[in-house]
PDB file of N, CA and C in Angstrom:
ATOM      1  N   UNK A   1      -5.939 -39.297  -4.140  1.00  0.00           N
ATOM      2  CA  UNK A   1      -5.404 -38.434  -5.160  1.00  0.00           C
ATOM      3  C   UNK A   1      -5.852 -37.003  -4.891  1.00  0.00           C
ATOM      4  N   UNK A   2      -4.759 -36.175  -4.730  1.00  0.00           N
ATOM      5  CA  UNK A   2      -5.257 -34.652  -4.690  1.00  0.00           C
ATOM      6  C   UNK A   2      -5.312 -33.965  -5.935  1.00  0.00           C
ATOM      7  N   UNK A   3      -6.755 -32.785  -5.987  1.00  0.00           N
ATOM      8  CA  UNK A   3      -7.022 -32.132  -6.761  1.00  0.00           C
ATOM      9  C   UNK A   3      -6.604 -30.910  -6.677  1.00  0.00           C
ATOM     10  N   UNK A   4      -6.213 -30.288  -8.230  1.00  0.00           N
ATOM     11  CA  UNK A   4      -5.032 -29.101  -7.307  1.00  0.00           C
ATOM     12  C   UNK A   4      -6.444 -28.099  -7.254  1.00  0.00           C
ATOM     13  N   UNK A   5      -6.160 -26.927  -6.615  1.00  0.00           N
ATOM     14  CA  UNK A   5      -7.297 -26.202  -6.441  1.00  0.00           C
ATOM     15  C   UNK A   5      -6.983 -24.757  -7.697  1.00  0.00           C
ATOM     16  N   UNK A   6      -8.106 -24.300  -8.061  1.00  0.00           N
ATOM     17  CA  UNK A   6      -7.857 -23.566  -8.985  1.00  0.00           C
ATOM     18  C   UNK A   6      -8.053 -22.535  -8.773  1.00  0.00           C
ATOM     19  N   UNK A   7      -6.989 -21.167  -9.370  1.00  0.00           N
ATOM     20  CA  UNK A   7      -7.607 -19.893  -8.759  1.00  0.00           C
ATOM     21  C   UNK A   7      -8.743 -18.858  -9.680  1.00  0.00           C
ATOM     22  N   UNK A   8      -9.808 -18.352  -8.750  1.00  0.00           N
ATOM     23  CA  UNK A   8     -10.392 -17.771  -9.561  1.00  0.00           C
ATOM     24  C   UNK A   8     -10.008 -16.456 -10.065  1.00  0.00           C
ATOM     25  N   UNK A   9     -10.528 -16.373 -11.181  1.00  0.00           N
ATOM     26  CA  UNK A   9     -10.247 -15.036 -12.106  1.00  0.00           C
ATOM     27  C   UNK A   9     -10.839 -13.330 -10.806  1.00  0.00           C
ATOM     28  N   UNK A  10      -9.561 -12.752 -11.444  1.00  0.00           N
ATOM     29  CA  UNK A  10      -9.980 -11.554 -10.244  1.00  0.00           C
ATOM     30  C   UNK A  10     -11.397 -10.818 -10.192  1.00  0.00           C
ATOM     31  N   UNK A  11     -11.395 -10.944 -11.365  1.00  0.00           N
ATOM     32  CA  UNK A  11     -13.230 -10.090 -12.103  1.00  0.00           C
ATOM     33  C   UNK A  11     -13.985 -11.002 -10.905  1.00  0.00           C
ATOM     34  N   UNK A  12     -14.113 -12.415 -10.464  1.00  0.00           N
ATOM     35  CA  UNK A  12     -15.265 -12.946 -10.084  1.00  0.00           C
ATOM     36  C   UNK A  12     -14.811 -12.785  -8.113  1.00  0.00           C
ATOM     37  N   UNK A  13     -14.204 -12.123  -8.011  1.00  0.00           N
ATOM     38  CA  UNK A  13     -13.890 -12.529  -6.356  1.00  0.00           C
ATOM     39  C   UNK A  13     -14.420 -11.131  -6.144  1.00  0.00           C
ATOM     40  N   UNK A  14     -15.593 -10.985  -5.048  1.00  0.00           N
ATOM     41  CA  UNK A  14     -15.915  -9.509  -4.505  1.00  0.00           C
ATOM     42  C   UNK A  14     -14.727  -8.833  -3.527  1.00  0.00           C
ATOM     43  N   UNK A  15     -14.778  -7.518  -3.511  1.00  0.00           N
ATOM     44  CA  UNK A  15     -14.168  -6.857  -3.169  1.00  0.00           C
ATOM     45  C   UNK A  15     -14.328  -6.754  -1.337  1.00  0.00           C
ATOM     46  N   UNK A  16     -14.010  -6.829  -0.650  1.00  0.00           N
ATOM     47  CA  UNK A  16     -14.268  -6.267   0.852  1.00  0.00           C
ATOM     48  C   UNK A  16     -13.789  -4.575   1.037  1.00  0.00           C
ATOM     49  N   UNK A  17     -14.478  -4.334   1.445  1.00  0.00           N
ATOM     50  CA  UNK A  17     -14.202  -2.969   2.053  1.00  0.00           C
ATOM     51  C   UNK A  17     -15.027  -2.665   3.196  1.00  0.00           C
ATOM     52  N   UNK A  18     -14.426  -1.213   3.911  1.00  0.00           N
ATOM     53  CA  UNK A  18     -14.700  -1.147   4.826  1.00  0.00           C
ATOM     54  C   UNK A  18     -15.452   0.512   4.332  1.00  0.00           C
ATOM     55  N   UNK A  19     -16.834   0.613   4.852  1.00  0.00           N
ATOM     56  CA  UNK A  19     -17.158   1.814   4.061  1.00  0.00           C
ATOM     57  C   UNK A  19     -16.719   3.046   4.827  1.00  0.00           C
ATOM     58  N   UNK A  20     -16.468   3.861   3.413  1.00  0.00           N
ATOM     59  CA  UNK A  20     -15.555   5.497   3.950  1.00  0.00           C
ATOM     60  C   UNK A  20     -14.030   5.515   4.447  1.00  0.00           C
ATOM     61  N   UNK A  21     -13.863   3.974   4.592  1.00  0.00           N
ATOM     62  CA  UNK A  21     -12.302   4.194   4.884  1.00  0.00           C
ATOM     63  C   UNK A  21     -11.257   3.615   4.074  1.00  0.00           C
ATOM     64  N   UNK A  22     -10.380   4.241   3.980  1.00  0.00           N
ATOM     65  CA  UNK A  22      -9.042   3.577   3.135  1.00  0.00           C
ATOM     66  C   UNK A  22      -9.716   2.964   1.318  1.00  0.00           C
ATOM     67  N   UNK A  23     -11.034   4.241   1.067  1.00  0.00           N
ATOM     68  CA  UNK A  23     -11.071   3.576  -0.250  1.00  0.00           C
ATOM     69  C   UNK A  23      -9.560   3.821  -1.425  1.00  0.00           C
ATOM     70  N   UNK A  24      -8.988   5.118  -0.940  1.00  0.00           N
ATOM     71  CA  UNK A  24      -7.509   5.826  -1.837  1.00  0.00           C
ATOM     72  C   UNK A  24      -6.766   4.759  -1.667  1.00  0.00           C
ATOM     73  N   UNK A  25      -5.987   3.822  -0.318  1.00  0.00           N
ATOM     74  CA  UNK A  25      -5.572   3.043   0.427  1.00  0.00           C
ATOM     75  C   UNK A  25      -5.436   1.654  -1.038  1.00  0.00           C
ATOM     76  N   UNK A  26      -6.850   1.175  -0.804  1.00  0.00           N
ATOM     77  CA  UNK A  26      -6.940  -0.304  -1.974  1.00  0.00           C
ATOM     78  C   UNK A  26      -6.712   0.524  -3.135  1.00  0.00           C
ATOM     79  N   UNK A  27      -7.175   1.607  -4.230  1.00  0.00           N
ATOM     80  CA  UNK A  27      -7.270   2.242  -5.221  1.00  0.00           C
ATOM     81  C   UNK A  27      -5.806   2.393  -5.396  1.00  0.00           C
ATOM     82  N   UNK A  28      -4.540   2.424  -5.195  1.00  0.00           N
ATOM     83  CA  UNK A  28      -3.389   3.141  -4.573  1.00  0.00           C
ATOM     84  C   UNK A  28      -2.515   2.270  -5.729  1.00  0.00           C
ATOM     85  N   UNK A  29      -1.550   2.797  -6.624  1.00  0.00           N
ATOM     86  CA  UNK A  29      -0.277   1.953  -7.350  1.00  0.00           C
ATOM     87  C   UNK A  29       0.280   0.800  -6.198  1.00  0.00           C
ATOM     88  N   UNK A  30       0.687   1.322  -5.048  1.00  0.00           N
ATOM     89  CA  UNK A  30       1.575   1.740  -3.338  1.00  0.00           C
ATOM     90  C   UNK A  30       0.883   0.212  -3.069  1.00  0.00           C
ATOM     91  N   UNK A  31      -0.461   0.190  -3.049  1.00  0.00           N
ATOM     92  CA  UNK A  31      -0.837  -1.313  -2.057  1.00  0.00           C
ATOM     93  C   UNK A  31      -0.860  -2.143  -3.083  1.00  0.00           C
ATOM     94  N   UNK A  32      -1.861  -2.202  -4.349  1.00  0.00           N
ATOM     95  CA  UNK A  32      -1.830  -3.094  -5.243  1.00  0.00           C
ATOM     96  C   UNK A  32       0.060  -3.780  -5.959  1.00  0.00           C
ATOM     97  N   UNK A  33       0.796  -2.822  -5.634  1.00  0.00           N
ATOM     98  CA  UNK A  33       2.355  -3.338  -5.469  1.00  0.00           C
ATOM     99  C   UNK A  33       2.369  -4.215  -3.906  1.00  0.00           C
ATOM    100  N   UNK A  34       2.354  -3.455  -3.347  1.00  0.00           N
ATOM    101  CA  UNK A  34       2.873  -4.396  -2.077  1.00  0.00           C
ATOM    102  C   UNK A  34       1.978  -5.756  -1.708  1.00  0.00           C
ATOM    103  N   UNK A  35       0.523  -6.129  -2.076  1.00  0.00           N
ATOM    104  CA  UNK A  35      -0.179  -7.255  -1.982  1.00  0.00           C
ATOM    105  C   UNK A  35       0.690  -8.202  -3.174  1.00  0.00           C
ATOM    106  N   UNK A  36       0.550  -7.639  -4.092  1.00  0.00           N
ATOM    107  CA  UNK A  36       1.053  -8.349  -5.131  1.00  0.00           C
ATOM    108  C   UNK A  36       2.532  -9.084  -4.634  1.00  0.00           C
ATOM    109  N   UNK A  37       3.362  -8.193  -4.201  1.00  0.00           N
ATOM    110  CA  UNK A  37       4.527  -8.712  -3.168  1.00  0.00           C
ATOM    111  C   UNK A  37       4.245  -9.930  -2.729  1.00  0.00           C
ATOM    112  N   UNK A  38       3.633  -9.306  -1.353  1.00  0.00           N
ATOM    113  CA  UNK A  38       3.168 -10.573  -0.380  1.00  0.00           C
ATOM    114  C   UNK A  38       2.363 -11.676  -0.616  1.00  0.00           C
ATOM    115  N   UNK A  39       1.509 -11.654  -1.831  1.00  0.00           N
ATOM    116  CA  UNK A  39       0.660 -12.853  -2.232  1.00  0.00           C
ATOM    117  C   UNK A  39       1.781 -13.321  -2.996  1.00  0.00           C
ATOM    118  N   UNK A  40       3.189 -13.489  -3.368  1.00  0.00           N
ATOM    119  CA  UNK A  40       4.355 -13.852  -4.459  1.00  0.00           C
ATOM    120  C   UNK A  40       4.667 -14.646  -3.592  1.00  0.00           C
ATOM    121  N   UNK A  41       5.467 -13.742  -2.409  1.00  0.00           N
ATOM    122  CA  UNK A  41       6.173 -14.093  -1.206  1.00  0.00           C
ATOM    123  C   UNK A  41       5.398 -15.873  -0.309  1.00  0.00           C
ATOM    124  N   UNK A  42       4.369 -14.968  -0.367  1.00  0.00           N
ATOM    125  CA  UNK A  42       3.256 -16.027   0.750  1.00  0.00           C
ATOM    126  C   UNK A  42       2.571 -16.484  -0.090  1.00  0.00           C
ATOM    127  N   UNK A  43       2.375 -17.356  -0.907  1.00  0.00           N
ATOM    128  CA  UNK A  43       1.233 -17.862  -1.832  1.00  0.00           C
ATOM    129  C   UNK A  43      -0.103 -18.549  -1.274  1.00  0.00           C
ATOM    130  N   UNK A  44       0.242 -19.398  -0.284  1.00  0.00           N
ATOM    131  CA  UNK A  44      -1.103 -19.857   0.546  1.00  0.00           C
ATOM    132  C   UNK A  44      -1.327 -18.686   1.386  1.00  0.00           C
ATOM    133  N   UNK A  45      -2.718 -19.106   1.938  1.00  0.00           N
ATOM    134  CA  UNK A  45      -3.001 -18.526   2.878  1.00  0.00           C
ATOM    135  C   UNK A  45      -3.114 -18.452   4.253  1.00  0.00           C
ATOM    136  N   UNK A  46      -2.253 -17.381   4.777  1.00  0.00           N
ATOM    137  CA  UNK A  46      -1.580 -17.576   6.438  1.00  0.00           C
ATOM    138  C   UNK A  46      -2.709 -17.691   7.410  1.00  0.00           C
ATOM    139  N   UNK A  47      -3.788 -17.932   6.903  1.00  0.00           N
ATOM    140  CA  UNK A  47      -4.736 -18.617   8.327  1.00  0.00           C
ATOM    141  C   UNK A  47      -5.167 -20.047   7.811  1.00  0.00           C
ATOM    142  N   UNK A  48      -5.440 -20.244   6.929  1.00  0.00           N
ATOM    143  CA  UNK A  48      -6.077 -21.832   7.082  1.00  0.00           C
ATOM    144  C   UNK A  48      -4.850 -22.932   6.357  1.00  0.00           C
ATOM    145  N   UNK A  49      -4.189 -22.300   5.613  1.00  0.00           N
ATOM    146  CA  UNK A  49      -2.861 -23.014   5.126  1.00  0.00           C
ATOM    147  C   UNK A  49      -3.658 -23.894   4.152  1.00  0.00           C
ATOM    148  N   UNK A  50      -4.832 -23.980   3.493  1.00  0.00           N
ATOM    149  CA  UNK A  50      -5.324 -24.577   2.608  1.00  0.00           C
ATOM    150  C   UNK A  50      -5.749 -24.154   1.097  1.00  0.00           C
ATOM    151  N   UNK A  51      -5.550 -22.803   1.258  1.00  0.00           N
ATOM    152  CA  UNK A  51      -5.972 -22.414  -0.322  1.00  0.00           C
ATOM    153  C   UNK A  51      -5.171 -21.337  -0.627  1.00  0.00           C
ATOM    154  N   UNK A  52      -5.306 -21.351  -2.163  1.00  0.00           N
ATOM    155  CA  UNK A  52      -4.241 -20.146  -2.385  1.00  0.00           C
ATOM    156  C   UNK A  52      -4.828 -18.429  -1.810  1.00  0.00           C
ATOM    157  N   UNK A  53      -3.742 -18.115  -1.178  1.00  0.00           N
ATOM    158  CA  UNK A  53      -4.132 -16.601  -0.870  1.00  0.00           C
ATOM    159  C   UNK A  53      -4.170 -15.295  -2.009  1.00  0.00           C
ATOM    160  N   UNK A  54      -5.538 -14.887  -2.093  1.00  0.00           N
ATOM    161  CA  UNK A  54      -6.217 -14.128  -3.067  1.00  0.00           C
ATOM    162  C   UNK A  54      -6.374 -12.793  -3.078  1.00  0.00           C
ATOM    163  N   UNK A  55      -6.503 -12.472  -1.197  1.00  0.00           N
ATOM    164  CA  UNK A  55      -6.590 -11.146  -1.023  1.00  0.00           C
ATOM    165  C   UNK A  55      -5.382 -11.014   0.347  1.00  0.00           C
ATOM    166  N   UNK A  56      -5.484  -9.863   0.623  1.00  0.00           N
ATOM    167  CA  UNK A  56      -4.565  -9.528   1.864  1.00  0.00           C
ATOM    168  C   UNK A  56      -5.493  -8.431   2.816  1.00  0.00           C
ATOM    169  N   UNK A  57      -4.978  -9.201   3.703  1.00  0.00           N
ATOM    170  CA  UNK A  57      -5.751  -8.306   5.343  1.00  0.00           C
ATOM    171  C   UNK A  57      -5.657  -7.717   6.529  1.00  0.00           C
ATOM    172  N   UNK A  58      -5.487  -6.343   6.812  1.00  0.00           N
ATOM    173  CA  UNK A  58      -4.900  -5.895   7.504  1.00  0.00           C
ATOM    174  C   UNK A  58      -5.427  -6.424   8.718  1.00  0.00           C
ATOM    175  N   UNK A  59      -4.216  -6.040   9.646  1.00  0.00           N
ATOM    176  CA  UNK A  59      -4.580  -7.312  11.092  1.00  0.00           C
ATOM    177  C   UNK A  59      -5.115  -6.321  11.762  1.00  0.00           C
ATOM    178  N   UNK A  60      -4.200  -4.774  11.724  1.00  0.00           N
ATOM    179  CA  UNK A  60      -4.625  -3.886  12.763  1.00  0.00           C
ATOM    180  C   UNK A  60      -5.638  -3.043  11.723  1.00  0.00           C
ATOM    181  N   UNK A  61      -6.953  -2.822  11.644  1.00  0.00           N
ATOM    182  CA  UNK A  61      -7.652  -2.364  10.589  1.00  0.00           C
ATOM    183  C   UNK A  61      -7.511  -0.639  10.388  1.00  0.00           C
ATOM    184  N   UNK A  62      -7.723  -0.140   9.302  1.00  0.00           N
ATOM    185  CA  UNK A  62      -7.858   0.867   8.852  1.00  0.00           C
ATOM    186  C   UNK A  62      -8.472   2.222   9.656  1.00  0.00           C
ATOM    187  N   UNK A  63      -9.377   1.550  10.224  1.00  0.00           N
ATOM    188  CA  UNK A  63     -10.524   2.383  11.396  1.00  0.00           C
ATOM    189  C   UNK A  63      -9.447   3.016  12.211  1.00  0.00           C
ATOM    190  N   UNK A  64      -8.708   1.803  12.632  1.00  0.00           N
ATOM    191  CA  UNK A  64      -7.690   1.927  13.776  1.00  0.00           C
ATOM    192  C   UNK A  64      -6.789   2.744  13.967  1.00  0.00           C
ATOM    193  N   UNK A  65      -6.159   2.161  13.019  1.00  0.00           N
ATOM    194  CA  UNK A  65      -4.778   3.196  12.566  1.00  0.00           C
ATOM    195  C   UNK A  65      -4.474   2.979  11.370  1.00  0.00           C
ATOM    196  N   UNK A  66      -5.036   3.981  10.808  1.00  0.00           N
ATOM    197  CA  UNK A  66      -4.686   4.585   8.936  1.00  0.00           C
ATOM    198  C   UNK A  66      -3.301   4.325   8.836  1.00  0.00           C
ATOM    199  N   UNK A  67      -2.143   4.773   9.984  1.00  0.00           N
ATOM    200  CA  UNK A  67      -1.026   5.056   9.457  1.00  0.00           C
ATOM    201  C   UNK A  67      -0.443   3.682   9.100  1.00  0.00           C
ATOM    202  N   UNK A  68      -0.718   2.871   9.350  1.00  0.00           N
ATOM    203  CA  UNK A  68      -0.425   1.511   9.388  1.00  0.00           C
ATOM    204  C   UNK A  68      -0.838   1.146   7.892  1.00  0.00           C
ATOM    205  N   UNK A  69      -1.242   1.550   7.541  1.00  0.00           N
ATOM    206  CA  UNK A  69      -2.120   1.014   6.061  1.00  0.00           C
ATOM    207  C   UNK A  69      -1.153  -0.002   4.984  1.00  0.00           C
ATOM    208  N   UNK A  70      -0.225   0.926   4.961  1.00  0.00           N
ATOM    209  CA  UNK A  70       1.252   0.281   3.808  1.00  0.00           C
ATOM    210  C   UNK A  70       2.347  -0.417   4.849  1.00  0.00           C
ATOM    211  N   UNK A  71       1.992  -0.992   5.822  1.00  0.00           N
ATOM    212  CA  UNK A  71       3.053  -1.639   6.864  1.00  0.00           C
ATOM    213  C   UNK A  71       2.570  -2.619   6.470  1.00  0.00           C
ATOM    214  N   UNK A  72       3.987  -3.784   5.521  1.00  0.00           N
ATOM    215  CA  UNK A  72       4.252  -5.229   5.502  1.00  0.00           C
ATOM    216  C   UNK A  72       3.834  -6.141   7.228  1.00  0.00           C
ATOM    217  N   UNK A  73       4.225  -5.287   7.831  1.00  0.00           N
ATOM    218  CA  UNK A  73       3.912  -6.462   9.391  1.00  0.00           C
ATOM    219  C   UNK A  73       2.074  -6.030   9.688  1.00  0.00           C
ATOM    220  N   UNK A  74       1.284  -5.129   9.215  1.00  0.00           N
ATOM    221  CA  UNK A  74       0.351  -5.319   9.487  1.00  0.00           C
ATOM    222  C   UNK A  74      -0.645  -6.266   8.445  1.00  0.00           C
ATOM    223  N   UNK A  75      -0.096  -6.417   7.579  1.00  0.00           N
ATOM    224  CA  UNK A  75      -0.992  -7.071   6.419  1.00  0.00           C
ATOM    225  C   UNK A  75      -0.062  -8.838   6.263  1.00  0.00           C
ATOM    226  N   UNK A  76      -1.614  -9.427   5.846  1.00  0.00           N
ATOM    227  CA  UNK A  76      -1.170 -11.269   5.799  1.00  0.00           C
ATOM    228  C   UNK A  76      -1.737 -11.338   4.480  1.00  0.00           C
ATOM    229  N   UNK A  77      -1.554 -12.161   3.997  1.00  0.00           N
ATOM    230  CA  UNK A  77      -2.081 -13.307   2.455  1.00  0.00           C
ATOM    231  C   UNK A  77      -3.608 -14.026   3.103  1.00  0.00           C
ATOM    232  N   UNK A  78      -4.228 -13.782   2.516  1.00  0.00           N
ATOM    233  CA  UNK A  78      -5.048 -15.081   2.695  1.00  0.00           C
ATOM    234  C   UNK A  78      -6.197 -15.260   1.552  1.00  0.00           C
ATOM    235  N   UNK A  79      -6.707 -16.192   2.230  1.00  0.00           N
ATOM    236  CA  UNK A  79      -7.831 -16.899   0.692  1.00  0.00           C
ATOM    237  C   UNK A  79      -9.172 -15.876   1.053  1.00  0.00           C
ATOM    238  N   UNK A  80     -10.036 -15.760   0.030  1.00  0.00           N
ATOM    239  CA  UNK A  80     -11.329 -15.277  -0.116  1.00  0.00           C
ATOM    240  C   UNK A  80     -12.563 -16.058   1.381  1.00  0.00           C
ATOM    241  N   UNK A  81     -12.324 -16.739   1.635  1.00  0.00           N
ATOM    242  CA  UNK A  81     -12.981 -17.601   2.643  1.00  0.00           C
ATOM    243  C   UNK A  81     -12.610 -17.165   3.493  1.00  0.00           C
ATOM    244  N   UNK A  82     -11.395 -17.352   3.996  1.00  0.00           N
ATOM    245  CA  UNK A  82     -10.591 -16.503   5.248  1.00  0.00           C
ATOM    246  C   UNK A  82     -10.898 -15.001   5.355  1.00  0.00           C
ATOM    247  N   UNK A  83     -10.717 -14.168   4.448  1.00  0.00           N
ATOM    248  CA  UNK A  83     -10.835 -12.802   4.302  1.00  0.00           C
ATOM    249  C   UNK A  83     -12.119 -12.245   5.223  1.00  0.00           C
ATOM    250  N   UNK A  84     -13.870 -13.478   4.266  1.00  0.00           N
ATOM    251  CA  UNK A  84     -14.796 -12.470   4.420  1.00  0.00           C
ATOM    252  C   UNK A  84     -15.168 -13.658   6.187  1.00  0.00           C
ATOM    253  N   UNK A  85     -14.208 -13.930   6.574  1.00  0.00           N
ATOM    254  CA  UNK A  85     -14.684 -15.193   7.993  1.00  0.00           C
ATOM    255  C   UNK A  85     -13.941 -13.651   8.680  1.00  0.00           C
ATOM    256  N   UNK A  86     -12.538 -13.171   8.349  1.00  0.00           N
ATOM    257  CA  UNK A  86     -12.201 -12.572   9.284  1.00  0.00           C
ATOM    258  C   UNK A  86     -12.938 -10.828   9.330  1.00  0.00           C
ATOM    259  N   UNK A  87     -13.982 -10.724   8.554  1.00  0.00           N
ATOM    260  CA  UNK A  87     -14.279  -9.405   8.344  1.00  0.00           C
ATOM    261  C   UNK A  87     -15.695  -9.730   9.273  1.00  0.00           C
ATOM    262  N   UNK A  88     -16.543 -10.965   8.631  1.00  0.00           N
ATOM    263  CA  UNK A  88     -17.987 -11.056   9.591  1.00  0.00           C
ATOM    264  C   UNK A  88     -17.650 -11.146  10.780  1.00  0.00           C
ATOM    265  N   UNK A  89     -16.474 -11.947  11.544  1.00  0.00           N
ATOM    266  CA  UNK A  89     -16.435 -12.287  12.671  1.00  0.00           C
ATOM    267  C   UNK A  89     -16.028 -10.860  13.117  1.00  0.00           C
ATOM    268  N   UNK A  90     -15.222  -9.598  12.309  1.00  0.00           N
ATOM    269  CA  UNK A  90     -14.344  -8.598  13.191  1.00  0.00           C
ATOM    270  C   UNK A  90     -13.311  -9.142  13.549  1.00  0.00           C
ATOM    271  N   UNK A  91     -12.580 -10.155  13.484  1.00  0.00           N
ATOM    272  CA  UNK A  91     -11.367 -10.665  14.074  1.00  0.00           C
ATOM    273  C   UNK A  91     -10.065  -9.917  13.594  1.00  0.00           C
ATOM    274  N   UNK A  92      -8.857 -10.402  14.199  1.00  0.00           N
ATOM    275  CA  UNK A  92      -7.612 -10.087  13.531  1.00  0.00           C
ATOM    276  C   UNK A  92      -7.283 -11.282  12.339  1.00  0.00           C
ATOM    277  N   UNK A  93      -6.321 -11.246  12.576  1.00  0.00           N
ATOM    278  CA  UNK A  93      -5.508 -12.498  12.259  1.00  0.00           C
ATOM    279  C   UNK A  93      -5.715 -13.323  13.250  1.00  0.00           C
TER     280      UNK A  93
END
């Protein structure tokens, strides 16, 4: 028997950031619309396909190329687990 999984309230999920960059970027009407999009669109999360996707993560990072920031093809859905695996490791997608 599967248990459905439950999502947590936004207040309790920490924030990731990257310090000094793209804090305007997350703060922004512009992204909090377009995550909201793509977590609609994509509800799980596009790396482990097991939990609901909570946050969104840019593949090509901020450091990199700012201009990229609001590009749908650089940003994925994914769960809180995935997020802070792909931030300790430095990975992409």
């Amino acid at each position: 028997m599967s248990v459905p999984k439950l999502r947590p309230k936004r207040a309790d999920i920490p924030r990731l950031r990257v310090p000094g960059v793209g804090e305007d970027v997350y703060k922004s009407a512009r992204w909090q619309r377009m995550t909201r999009q793509l977590r609609r669109s994509k509800p799980v999360c596009q790396r482990c396909h097991n939990d609901i996707a909570t946050e969104c993560h840019h593949i090509v990072p901020l450091s990199v190329a700012p201009a990229r920031a609001f590009d749908p093809d650089n940003v994925i859905p994914v769960c809180m687990r995935c997020h802070k695996s792909l931030h300790h490791k430095g990975l992409g997608a």
